[in-house]
Protein backbone atom coordinates (compact mmCIF):
# COMPACT_ATOMS: atom_id res chain seq x y z
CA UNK A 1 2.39 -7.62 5.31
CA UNK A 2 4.30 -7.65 1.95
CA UNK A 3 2.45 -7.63 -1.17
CA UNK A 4 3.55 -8.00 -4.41
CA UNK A 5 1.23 -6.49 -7.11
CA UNK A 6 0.85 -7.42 -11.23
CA UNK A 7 -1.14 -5.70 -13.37
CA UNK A 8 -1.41 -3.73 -16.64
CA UNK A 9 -2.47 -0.10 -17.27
CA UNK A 10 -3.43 0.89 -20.96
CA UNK A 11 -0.60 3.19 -22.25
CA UNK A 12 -2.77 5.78 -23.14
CA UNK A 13 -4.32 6.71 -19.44
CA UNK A 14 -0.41 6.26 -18.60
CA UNK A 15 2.86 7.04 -20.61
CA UNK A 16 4.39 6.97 -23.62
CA UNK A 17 0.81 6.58 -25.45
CA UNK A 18 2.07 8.51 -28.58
CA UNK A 19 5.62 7.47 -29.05
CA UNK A 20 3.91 3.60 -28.53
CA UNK A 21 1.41 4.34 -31.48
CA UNK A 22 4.00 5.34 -33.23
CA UNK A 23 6.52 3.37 -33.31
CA UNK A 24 4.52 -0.67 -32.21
CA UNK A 25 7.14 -2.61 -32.15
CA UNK A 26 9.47 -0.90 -30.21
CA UNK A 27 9.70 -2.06 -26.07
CA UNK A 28 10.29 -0.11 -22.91
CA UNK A 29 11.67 -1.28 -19.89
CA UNK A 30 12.24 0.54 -17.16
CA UNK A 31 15.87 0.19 -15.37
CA UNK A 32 15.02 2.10 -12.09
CA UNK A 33 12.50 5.05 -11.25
CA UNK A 34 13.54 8.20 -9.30
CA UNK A 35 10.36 10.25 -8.15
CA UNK A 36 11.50 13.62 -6.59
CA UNK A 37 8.02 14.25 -5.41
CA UNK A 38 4.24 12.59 -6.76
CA UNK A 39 4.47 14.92 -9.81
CA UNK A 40 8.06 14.66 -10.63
CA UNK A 41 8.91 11.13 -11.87
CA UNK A 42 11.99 10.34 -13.97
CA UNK A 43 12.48 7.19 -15.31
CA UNK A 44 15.54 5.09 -16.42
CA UNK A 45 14.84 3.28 -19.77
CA UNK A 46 15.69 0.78 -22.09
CA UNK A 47 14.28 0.48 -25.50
CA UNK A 48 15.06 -1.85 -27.61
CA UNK A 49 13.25 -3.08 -31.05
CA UNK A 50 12.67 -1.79 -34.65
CA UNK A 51 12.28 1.71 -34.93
CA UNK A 52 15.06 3.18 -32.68
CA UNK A 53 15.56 5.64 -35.70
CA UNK A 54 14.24 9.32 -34.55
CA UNK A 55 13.51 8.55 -31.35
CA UNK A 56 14.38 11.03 -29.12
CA UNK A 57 12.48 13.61 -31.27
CA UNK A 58 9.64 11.40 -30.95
CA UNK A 59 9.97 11.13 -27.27
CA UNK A 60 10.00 15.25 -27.26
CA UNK A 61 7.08 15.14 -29.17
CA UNK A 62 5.00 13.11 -26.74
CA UNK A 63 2.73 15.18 -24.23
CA UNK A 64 3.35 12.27 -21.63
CA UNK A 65 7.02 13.27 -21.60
CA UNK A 66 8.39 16.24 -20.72
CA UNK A 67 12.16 15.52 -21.14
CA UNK A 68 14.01 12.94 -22.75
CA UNK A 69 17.78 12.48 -22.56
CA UNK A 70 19.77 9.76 -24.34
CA UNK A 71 22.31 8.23 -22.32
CA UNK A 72 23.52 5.58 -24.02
CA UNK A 73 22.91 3.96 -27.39
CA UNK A 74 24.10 0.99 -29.12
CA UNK A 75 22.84 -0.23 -32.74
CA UNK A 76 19.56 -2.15 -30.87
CA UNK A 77 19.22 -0.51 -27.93
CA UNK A 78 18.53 3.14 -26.22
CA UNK A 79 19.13 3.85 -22.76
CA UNK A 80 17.36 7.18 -21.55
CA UNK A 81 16.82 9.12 -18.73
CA UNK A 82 12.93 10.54 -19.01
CA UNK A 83 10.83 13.46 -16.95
CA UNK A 84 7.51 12.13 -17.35
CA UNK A 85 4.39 14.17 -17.27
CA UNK A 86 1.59 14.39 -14.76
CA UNK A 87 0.07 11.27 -16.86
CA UNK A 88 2.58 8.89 -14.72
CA UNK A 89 1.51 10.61 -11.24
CA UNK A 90 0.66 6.97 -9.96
CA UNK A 91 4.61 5.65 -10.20
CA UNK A 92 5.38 8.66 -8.13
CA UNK A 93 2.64 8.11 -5.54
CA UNK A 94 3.62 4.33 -5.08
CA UNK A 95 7.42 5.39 -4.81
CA UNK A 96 6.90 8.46 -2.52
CA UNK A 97 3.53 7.66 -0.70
CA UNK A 98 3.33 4.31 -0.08
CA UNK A 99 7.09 3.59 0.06
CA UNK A 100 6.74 0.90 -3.16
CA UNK A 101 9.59 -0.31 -5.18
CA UNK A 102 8.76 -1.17 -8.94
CA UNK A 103 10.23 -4.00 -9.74
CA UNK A 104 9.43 -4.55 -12.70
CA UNK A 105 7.68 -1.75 -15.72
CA UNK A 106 7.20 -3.04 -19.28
CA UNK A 107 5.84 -1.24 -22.00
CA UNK A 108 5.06 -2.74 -25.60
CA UNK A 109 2.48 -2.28 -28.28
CA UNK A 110 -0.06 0.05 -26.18
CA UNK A 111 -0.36 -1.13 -22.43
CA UNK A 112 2.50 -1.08 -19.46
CA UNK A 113 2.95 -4.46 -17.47
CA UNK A 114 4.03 -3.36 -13.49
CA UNK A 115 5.01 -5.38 -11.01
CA UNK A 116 5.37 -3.73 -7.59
CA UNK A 117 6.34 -4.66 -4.31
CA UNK A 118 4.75 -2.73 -1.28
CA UNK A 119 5.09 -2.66 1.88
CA UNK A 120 1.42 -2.98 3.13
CA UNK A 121 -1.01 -5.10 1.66
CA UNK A 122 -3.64 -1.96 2.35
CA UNK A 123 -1.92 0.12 0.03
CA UNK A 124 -2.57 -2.25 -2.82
CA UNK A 125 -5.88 -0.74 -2.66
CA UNK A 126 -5.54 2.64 -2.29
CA UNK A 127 -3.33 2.72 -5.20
CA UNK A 128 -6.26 0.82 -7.14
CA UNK A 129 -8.76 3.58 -5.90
C-alpha cells in the first residue's frame, strides 16, 4: 500500500548544516532529486531569501556538498544543481532502494521538512531504522 511520509531531520545529521548556520534566513527547496546510485545524490534547488550574496562559495565551502553549480539566478532567487555528500545517503536510498519519490524537501533555519511518497508502507520503516 501507498504511504505518504512527513517528517523533519535536523540539518546538521543531513545537508547543508554549514551554509544554513550561516546564512538563517535563507530557504531551500528542492525542485527534483536525481540519485545515480545511494551515495551519489544531486539535487535541484531553489533558494530564495536574504543572503543570496556569496553563495556559491559558501555552498563550496560546506563539507555536506561536494559540488555546487548555479544555474540560474534572478535578484531573489538561486537555482542550483548540487552533488551532495555522503551526509544525504538517505535521499538516495529512498530514491534508488525503495523506489520513493520526494515530493516535497524544505530546508530553513537548521532542520529539512520531507515529504515522501513510497510505494510500500514497510519501507516507511526501514528508512526510519
Amino acid at each position: 500500500m501507498t504511504t505518504i511520509a512527513e517528517f523533519s531531520i535536523p540539518a546538521e545529521q543531513f545537508a547543508l548544516r554549514e551554509t544554513l548556520s550561516r546564512r538563517p534566513h535563507l530557504e531551500f527547496e528542492i525542485d527534483r532529486v536525481v540519485a545515480h546510485d545511494t551515495t551519489r545524490v544531486m539535487p535541484f534547488v531553489w533558494v530564495s531569501g536574504e543572503g543570496l550574496e556569496d553563495l556559491t562559495a559558501i555552498l563550496d565551502a560546506d563539507p555536506s556538498v561536494k559540488q555546487a553549480e548555479l544555474l540560474t539566478e534572478t535578484d531573489e532567487e538561486r537555482f542550483y544543481r548540487l552533488e551532495w555528500a555522503d551526509e544525504a545517503r538517505i535521499i538516495g536510498r529512498m530514491v534508488i532502494e525503495c523506489g520513493a519519490t520526494v515530493q516535497r524537501a524544505i530546508a530553513a533555519t537548521d532542520e529539512w521538512t520531507l515529504r515522501v511518497l513510497f510505494p510500500e508502507r514497510s519501507d516507511v520503516s526501514a528508512i526510519h531504522d
